[in-house]
C-alpha atoms as a PDB file:
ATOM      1  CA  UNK A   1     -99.343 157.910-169.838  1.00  0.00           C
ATOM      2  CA  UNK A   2    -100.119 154.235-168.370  1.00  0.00           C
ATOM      3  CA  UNK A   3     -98.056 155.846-165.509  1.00  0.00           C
ATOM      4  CA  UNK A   4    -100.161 158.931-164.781  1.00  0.00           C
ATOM      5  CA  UNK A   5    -103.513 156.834-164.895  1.00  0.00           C
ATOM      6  CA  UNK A   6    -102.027 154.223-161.719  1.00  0.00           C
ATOM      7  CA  UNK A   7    -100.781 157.641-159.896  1.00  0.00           C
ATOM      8  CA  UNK A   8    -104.958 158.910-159.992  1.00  0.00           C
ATOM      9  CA  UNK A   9    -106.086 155.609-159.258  1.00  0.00           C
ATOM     10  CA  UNK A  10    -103.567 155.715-156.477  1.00  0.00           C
ATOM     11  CA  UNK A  11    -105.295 159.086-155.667  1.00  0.00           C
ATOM     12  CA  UNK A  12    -108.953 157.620-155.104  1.00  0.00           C
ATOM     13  CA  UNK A  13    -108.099 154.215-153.337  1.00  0.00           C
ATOM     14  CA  UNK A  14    -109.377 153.674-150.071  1.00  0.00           C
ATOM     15  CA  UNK A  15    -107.090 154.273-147.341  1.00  0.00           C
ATOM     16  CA  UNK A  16    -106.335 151.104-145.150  1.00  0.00           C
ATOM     17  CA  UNK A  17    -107.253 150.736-141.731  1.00  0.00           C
ATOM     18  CA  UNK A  18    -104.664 151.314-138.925  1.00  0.00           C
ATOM     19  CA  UNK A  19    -103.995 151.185-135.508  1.00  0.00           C
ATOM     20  CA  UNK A  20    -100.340 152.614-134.614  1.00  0.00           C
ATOM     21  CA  UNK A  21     -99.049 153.642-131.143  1.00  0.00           C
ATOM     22  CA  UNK A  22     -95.763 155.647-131.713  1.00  0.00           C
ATOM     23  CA  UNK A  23     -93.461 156.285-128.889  1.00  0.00           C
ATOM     24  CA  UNK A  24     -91.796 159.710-129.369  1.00  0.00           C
ATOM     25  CA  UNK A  25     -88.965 161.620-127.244  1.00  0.00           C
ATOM     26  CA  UNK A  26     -91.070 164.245-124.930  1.00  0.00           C
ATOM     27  CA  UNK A  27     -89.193 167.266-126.763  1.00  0.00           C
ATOM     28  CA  UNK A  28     -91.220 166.304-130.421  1.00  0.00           C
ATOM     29  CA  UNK A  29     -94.420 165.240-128.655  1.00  0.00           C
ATOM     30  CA  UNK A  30     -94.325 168.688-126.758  1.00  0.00           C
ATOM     31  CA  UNK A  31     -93.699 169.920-130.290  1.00  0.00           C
ATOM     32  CA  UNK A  32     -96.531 168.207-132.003  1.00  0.00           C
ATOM     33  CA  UNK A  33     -98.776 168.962-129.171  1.00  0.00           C
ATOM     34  CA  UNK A  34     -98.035 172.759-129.572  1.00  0.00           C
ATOM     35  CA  UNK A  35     -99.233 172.985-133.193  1.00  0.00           C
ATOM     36  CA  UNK A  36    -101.844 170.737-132.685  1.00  0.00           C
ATOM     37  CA  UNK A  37    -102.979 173.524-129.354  1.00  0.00           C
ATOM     38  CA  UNK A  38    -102.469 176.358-131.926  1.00  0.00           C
ATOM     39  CA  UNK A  39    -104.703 174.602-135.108  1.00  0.00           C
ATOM     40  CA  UNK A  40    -107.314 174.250-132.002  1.00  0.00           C
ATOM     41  CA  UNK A  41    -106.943 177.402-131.000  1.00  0.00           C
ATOM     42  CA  UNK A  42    -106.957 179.291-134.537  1.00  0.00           C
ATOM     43  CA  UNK A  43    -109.746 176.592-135.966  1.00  0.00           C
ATOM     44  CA  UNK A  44    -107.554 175.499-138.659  1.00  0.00           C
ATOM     45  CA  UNK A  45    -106.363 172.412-139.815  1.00  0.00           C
ATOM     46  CA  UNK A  46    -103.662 170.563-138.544  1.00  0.00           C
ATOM     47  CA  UNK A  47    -101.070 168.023-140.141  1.00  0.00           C
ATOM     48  CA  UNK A  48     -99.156 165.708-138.512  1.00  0.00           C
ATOM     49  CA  UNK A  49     -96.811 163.057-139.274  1.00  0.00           C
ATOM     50  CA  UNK A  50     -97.149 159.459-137.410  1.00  0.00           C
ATOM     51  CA  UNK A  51     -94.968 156.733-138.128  1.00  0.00           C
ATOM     52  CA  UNK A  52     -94.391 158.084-141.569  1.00  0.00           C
ATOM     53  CA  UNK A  53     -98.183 159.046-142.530  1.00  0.00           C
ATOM     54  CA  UNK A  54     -99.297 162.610-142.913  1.00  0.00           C
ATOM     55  CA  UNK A  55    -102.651 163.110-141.467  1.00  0.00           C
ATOM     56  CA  UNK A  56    -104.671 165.887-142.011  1.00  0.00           C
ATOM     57  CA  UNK A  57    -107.106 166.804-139.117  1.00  0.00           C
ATOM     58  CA  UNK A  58    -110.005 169.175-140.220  1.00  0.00           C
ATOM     59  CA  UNK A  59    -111.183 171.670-138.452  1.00  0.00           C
ATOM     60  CA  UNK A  60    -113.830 171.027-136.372  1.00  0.00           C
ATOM     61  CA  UNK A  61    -112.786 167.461-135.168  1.00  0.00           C
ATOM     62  CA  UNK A  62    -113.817 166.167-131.952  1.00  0.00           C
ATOM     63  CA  UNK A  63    -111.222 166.459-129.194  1.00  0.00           C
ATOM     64  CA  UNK A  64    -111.155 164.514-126.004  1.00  0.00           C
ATOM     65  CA  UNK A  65    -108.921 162.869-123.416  1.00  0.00           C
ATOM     66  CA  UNK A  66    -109.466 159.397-121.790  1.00  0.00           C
ATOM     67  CA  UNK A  67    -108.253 157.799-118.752  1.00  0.00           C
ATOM     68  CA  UNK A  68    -107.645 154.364-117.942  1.00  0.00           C
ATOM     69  CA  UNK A  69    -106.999 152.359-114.940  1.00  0.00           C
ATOM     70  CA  UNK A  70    -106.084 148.699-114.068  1.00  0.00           C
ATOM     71  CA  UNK A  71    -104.260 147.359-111.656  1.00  0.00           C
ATOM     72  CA  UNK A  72    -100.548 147.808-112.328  1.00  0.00           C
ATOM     73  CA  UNK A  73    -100.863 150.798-115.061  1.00  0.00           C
ATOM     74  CA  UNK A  74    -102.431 153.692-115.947  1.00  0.00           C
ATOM     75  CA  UNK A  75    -102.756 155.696-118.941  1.00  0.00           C
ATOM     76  CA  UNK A  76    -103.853 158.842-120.446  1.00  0.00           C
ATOM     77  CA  UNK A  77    -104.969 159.408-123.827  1.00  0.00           C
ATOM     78  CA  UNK A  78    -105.394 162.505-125.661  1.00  0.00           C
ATOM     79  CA  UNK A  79    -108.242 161.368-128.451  1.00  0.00           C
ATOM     80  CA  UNK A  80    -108.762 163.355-131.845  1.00  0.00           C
ATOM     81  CA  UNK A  81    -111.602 161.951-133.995  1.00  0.00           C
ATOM     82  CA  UNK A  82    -113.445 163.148-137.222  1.00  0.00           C
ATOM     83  CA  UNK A  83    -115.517 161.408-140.174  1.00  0.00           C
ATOM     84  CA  UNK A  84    -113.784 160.909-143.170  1.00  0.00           C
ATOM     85  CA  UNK A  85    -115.368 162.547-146.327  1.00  0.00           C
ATOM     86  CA  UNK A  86    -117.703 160.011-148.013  1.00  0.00           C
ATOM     87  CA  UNK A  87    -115.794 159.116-151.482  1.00  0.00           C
END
């Protein structure tokens, strides 16, 4: 029983902040892409797995793509962003 109550608690902590950049091979970033494209596409939801989270992006998030420039690099980033639901 004293187990079951930590596993809710678990449930309704607060999820820590992060800020991961995860290099993948090209063949499972074109794969991730592609079901991210298709949860666009279809309005769904879409689930993906980053440095062993599962995150859940609602439908309806924002999408964008953001380019930066200095003076020995450049970089492209492909930007999903949504509000978490208030707890």
């Amino acid at each position: 029983m004293i187990v079951c109550v930590f596993n809710i608690k678990l449930l309704f902590m607060p999820k820590k902040s992060r800020d991961i950049t995860k290099i993948y091979p090209v063949k499972s970033f074109i794969q991730k892409i592609r079901r991210l494209a298709k949860g666009l596409e279809n309005k769904k939801k879409f689930t993906i797995q980053i440095a062993n989270e599962r995150i859940t992006v609602p439908k309806g998030a924002v999408v964008n793509i953001e380019h930066e420039r200095s003076k020995h690099n450049e970089e492209i980033e492909f930007q999903i962003t949504w509000k978490r639901p208030k707890k």
